[in-house]
N, C-alpha and C. Protein backbone atom coordinates (compact mmCIF):
# COMPACT_ATOMS: atom_id res chain seq x y z
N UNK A 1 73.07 23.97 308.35
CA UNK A 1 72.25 23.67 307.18
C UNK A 1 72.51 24.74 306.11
N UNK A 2 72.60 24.17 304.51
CA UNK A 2 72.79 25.33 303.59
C UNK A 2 71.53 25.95 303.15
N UNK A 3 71.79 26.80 302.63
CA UNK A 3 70.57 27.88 301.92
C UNK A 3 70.53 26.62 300.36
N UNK A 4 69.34 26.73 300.00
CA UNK A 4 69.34 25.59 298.86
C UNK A 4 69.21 26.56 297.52
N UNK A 5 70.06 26.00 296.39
CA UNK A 5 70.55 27.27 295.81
C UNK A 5 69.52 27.02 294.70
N UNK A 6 69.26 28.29 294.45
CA UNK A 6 68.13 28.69 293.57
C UNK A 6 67.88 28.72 291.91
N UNK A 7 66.89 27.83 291.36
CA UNK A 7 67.48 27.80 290.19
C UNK A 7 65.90 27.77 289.12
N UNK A 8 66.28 28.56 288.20
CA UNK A 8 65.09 29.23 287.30
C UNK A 8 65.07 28.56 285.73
N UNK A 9 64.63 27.45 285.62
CA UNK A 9 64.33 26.95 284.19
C UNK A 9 63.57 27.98 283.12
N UNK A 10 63.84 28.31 281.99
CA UNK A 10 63.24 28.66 280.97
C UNK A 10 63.01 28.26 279.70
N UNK A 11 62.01 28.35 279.43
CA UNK A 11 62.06 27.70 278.09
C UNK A 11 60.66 28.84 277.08
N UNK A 12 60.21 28.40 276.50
CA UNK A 12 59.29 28.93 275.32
C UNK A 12 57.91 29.12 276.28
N UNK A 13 57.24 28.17 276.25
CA UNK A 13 55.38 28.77 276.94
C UNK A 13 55.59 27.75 277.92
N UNK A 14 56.29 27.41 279.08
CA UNK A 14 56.81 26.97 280.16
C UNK A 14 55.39 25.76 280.07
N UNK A 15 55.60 24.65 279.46
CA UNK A 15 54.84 23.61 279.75
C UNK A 15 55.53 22.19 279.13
N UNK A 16 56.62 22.03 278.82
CA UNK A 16 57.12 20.84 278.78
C UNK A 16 58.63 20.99 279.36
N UNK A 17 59.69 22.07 278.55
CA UNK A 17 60.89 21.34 279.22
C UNK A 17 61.26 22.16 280.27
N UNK A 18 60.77 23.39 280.55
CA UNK A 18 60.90 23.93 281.94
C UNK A 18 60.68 23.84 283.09
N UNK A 19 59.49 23.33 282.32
CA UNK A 19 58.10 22.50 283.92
C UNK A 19 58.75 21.03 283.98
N UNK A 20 58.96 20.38 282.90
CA UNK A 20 59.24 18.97 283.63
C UNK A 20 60.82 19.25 284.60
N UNK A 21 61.54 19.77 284.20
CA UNK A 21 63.16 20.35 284.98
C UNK A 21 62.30 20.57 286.29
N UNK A 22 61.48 21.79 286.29
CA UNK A 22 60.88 22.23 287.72
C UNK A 22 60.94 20.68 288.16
N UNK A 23 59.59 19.82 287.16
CA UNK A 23 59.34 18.75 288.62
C UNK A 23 60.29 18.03 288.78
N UNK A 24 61.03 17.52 288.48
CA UNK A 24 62.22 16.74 288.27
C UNK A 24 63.06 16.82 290.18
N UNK A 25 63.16 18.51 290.20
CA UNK A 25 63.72 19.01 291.32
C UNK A 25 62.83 19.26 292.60
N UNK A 26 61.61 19.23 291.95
CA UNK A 26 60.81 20.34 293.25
C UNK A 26 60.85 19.39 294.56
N UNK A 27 61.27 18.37 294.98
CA UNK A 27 61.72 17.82 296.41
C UNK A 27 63.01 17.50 296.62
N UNK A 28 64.27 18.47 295.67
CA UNK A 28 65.08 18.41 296.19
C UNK A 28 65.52 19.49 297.48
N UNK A 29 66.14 19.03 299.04
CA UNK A 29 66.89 19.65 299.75
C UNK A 29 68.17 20.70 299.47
N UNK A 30 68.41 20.16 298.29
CA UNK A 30 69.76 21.07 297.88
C UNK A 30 69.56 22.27 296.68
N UNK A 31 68.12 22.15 296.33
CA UNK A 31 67.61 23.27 295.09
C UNK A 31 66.01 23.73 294.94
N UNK A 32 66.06 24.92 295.47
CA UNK A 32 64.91 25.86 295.16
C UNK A 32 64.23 26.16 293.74
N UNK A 33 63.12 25.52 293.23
CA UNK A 33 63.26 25.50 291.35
C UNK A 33 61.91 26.13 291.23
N UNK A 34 62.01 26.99 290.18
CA UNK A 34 60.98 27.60 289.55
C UNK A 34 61.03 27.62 287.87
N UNK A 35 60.17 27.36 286.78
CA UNK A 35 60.51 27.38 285.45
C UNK A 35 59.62 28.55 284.89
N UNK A 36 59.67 28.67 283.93
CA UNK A 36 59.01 30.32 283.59
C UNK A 36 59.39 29.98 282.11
N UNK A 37 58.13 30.58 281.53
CA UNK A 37 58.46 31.09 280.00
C UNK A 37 58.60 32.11 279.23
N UNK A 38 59.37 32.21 278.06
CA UNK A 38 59.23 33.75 277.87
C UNK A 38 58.51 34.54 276.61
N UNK A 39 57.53 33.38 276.19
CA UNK A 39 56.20 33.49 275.35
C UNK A 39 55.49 34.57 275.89
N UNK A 40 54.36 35.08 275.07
CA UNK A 40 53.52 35.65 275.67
C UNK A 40 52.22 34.66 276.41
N UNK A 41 52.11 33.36 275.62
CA UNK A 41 51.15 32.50 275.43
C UNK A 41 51.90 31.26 276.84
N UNK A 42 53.14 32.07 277.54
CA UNK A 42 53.37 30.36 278.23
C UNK A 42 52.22 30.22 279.48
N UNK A 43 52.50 29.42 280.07
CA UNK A 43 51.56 28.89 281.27
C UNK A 43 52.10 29.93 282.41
N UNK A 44 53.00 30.15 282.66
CA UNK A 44 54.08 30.94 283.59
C UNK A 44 54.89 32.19 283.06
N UNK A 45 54.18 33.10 282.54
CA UNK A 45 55.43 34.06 281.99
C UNK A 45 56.70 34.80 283.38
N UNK A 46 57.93 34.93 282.74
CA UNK A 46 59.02 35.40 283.22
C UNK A 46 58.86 36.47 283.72
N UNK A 47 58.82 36.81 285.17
CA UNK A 47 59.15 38.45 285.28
C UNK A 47 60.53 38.97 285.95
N UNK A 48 60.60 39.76 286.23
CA UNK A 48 62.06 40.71 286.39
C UNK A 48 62.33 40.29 288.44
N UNK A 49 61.26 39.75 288.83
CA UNK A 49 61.25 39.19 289.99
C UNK A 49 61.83 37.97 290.20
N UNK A 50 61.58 37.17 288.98
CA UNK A 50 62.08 35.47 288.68
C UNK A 50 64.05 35.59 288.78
N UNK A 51 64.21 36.46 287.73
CA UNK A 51 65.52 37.04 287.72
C UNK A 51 66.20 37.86 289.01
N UNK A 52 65.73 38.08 289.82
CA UNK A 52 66.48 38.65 290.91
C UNK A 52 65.95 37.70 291.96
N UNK A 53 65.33 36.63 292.10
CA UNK A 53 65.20 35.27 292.95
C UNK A 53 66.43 34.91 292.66
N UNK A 54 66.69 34.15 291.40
CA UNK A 54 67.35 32.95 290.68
C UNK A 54 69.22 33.43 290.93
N UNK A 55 69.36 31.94 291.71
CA UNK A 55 71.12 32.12 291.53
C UNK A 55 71.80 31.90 290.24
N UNK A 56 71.00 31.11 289.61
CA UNK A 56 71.20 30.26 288.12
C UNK A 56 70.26 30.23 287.49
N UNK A 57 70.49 30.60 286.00
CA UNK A 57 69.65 30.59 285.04
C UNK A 57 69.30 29.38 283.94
N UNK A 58 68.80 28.23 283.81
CA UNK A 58 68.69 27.86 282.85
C UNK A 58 67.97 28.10 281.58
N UNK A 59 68.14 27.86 280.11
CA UNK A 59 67.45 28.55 279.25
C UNK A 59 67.65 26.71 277.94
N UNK A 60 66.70 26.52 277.84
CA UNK A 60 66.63 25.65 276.52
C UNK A 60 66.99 25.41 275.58
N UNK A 61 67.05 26.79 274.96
CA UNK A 61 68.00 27.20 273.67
C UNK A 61 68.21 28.49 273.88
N UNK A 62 69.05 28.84 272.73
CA UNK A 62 69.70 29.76 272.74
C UNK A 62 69.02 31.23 272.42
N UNK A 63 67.94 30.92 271.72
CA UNK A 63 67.09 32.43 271.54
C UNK A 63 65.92 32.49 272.91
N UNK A 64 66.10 31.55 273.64
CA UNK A 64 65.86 32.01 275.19
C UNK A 64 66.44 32.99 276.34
N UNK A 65 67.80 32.90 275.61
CA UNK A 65 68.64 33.60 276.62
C UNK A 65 68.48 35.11 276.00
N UNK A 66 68.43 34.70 274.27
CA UNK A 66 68.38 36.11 273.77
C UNK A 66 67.07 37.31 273.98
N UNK A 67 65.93 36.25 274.45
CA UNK A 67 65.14 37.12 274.73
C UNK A 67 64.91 37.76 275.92
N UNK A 68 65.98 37.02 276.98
CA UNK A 68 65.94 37.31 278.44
C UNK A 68 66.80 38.37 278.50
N UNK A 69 67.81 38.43 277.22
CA UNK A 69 68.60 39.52 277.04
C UNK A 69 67.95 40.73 277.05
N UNK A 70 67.23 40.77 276.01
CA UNK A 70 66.88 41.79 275.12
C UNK A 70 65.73 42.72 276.14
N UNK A 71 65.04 41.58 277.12
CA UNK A 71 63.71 42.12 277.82
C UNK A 71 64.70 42.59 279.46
N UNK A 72 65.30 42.14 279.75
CA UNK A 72 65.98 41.97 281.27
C UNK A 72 67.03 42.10 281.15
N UNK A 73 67.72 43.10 280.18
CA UNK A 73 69.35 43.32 280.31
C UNK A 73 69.89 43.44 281.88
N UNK A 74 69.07 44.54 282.48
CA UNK A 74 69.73 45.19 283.66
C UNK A 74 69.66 44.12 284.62
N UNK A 75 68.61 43.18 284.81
CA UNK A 75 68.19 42.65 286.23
C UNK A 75 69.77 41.16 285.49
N UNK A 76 70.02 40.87 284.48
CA UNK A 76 70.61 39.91 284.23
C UNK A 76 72.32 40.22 284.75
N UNK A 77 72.33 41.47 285.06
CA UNK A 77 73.72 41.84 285.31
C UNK A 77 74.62 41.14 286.71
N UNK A 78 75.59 40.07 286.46
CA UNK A 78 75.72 39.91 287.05
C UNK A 78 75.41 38.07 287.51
N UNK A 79 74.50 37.40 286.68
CA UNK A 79 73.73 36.05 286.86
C UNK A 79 74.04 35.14 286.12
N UNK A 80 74.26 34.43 286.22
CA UNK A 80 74.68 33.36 285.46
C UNK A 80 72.97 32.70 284.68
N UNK A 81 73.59 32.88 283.45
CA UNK A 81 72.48 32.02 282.38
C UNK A 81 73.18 31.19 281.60
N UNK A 82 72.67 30.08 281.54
CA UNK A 82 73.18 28.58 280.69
C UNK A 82 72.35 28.26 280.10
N UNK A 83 72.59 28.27 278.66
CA UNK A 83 71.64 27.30 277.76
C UNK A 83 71.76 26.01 277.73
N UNK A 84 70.80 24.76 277.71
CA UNK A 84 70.99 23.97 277.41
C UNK A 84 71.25 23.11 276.14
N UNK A 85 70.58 23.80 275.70
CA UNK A 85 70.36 23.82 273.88
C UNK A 85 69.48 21.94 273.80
N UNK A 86 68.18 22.08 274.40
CA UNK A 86 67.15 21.23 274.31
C UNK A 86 66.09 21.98 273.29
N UNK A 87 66.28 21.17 272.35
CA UNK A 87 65.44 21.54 271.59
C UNK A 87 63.68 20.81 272.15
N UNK A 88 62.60 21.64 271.63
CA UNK A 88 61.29 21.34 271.82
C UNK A 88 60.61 20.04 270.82
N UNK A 89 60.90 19.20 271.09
CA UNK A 89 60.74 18.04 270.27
C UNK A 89 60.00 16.89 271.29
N UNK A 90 59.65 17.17 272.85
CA UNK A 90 59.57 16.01 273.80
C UNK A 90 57.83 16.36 274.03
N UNK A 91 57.55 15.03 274.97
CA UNK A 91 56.26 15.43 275.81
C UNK A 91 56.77 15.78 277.00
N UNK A 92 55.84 16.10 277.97
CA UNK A 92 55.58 16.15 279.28
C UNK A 92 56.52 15.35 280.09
N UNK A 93 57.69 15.29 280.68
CA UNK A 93 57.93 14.08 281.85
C UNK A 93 58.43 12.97 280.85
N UNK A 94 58.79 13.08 279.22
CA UNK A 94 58.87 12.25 278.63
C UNK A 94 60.52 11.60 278.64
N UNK A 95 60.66 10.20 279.15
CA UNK A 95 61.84 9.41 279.40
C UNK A 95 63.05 10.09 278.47
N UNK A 96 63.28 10.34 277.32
CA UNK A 96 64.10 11.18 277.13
C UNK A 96 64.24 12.31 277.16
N UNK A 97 63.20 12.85 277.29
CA UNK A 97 63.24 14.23 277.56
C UNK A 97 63.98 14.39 278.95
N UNK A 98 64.02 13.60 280.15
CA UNK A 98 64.23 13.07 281.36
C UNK A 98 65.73 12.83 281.44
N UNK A 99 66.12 12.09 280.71
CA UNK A 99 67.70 11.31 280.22
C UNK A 99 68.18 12.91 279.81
N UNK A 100 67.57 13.76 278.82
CA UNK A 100 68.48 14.62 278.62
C UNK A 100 68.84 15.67 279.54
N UNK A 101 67.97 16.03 280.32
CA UNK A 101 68.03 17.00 281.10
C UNK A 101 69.11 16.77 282.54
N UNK A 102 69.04 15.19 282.70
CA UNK A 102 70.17 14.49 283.84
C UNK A 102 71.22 14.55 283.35
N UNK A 103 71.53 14.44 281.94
CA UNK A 103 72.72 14.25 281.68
C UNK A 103 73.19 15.64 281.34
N UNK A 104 72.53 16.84 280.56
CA UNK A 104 73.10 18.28 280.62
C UNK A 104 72.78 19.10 282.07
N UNK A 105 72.08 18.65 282.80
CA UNK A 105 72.46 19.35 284.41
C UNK A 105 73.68 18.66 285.16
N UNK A 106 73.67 17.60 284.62
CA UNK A 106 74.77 16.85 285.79
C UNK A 106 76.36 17.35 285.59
N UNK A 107 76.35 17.72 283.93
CA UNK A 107 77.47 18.25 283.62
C UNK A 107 77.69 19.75 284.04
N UNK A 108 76.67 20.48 284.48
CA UNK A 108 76.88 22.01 285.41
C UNK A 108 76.63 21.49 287.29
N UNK A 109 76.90 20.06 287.39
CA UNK A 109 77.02 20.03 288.81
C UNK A 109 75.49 19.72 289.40
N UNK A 110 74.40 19.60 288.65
CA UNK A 110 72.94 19.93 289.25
C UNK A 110 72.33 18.64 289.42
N UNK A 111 72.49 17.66 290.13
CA UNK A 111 71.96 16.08 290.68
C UNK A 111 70.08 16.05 290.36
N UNK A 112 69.90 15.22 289.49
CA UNK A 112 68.50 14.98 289.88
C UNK A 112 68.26 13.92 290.52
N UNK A 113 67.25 13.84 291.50
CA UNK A 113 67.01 13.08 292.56
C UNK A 113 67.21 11.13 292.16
């Protein structure tokens, strides 16, 4: 049996496109998922623990990664972070919001159920 590889959504105040990614995965066998934000105001803020869990980083946009930069240089050494470049425009679990996230994970290899 494999180790199920570990993977850390981020986005802004972790309540639409990080969390829906989380649920999307959270009964997959093949991926360990946690989402985190890097607001002060998210539901889930990011800590330096999330980053030394995570085999893979996802990030929403691009001033996500920059702030994971800027706060977590050291723990990032070494990790792979991918933006998706989803912009915050969706609801909750919302059908395209859904469509987009299958179709930019599937292209880094990441199956949703």
């Amino acid at each position: 049996m494999t180790t199920p590889r570990k993977i850390l959504f981020v986005c802004a105040r972790n309540k639409i496109r990080s969390l829906t990614a989380e649920k999307l995965l959270a009964h997959s066998c093949l991926y360990a998922v946690r989402s985190r934000g890097v607001s002060k105001e998210a539901r889930v803020r990011i800590k330096r623990e999330d980053i030394g869990w995570a085999d893979v980083i996802f990030v929403m946009e691009k001033n996500h990664k920059d702030r994971l930069v800027e706060e977590f240089r050291d723990e990032l050494s070494g990790k792979e972070v991918i933006c998706l470049f989803i912009e915050d425009i969706y609801e909750p679990m919302e059908d395209a919001l859904i469509e987009e996230l299958d179709a930019k994970l599937s292209a880094h290899g990441i199956v949703i159920g």
